[in-house]
Protein backbone atom coordinates (compact mmCIF):
# COMPACT_ATOMS: atom_id res chain seq x y z
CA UNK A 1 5.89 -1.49 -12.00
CA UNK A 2 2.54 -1.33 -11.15
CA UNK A 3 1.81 0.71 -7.75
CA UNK A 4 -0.50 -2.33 -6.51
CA UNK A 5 2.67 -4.50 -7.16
CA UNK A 6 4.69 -2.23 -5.57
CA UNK A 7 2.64 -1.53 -2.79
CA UNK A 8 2.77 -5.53 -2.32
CA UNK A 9 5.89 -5.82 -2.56
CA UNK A 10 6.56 -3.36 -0.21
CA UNK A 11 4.12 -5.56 2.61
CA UNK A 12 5.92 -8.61 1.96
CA UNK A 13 9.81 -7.17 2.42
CA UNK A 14 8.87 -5.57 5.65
CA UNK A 15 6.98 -8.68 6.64
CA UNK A 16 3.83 -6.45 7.69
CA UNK A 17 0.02 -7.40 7.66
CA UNK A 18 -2.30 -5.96 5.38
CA UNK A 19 -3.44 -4.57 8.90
CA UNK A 20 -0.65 -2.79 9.81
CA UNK A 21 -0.32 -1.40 5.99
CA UNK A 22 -3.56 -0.39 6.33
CA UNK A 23 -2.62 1.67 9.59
CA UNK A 24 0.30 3.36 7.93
CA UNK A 25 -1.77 4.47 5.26
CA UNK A 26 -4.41 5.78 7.74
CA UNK A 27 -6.97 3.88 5.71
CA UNK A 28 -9.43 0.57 6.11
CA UNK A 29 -7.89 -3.41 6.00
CA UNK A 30 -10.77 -3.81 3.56
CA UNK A 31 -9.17 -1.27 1.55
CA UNK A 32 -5.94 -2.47 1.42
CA UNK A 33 -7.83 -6.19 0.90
CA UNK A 34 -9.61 -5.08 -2.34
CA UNK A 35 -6.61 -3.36 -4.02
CA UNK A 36 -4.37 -6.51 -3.52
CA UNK A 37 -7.31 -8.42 -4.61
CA UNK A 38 -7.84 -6.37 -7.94
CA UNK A 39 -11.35 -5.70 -7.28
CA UNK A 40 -10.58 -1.98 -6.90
CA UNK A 41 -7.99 0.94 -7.46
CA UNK A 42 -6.62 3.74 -4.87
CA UNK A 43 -7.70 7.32 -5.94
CA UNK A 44 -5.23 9.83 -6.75
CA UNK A 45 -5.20 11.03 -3.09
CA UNK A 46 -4.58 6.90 -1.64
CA UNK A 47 -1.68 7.32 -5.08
CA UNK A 48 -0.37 9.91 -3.59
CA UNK A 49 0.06 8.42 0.10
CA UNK A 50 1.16 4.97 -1.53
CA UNK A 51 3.95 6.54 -3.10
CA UNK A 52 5.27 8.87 -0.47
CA UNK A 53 5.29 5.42 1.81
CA UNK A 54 7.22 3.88 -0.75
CA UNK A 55 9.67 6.65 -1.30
CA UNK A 56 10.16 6.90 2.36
CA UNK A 57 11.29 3.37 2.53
CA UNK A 58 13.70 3.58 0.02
CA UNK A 59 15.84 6.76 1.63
CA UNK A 60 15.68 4.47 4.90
């Protein structure tokens, strides 16, 4: 599955804002805003982040 997907999915099972996603990622809501909005992509470094957040949540 896509990471964007993922990432999305991840947001809606917790029931969090794209705020508060935003703030575990340490990045921008406009961030967050244009990857769920396709308009852009994270970078390998954001890839990395995503990932490690979602791996986290699984082991919890």
């Amino acid at each position: 599955m896509d990471i964007i997907k993922r990432l999305e999915a991840y947001r809606l099972e917790n029931k969090i804002s794209q705020q508060a996603l935003a703030a575990k990622l340490d990045i921008s809501f406009s961030t967050v805003n244009r990857w769920l909005n396709g308009k852009t992509k994270p970078n390998k470094i954001q890839s990395y982040h995503i990932d490690k957040l979602l791996h986290g949540a699984r082991k919890s």
